[in-house]
Protein backbone atom coordinates (compact mmCIF):
# COMPACT_ATOMS: atom_id res chain seq x y z
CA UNK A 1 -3.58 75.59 162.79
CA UNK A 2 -2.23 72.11 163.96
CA UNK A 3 -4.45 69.94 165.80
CA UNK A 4 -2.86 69.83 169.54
CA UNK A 5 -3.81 67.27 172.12
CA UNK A 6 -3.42 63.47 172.88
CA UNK A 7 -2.96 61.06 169.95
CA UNK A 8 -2.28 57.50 169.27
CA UNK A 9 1.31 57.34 168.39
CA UNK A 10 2.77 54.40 166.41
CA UNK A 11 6.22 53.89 166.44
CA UNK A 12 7.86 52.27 163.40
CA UNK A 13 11.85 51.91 162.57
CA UNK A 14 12.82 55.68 163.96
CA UNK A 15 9.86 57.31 162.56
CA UNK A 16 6.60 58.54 165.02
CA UNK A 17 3.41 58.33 163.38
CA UNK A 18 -0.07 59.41 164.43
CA UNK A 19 -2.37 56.58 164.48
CA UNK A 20 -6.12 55.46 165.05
CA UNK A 21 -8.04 52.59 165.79
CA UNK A 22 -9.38 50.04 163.64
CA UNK A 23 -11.83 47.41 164.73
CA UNK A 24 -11.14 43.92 163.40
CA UNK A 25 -14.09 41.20 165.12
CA UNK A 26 -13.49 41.45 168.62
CA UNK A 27 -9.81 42.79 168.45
CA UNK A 28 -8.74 46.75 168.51
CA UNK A 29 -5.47 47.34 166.14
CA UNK A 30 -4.09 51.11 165.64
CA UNK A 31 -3.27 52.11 161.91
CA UNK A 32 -0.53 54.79 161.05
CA UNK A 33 -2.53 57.78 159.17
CA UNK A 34 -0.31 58.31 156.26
CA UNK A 35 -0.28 54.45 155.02
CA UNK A 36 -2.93 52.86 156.82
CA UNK A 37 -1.06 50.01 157.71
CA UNK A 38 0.44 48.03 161.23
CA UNK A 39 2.47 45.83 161.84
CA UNK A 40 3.14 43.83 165.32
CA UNK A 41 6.64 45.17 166.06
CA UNK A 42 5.22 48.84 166.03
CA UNK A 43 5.42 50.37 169.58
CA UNK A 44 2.65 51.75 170.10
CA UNK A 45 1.32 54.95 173.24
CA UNK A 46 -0.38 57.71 173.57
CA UNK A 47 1.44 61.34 173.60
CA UNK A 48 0.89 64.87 172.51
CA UNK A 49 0.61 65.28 168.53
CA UNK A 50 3.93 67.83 168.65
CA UNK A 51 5.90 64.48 169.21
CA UNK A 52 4.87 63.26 165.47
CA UNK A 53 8.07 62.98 163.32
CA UNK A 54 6.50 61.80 160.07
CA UNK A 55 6.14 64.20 157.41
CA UNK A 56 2.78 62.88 155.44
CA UNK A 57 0.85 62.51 159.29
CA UNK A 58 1.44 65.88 160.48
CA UNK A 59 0.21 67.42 157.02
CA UNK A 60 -2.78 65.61 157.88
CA UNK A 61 -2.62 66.49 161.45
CA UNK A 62 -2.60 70.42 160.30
CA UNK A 63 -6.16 69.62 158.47
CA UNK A 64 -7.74 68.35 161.63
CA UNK A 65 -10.42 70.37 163.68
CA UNK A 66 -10.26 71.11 167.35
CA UNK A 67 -11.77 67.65 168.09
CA UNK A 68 -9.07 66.10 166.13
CA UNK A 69 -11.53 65.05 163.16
CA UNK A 70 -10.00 65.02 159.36
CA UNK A 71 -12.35 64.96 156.40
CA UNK A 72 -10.56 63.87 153.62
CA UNK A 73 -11.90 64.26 149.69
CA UNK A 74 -13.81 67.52 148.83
């Protein structure tokens, strides 16, 4: 069962990743899930996790709780 709710969604070139925030001294950037990277072109919103288009974030998406919480490793 997918995780279903609001998400951080990072658009990049044509592809919609789910994203979260990192905290970086006293500035807030938001990471893609699958590659843990940004970049300043990405557009990024809030949205409903159906609207994910990446392949590698909504496998990880399918592995997250109610609360939307992943715990990756063992």
């Amino acid at each position: 069962m997918a995780f279903t709710g609001l998400v951080n969604i990072v658009k990049r070139k044509k592809l919609l990743h789910c994203g979260f925030k990192v905290r970086l001294g006293g500035d807030v950037k938001i990471a893609s899930v699958c590659n843990n990277t940004w970049n300043l072109a990405d557009e990024v919103y809030e949205d409903i996790s159906s609207s994910v288009t990446c392949k590698r974030c909504k496998k990880i998406l399918e592995k997250a709780d109610e609360d939307g919480c992943v715990r990756k490793g063992r």
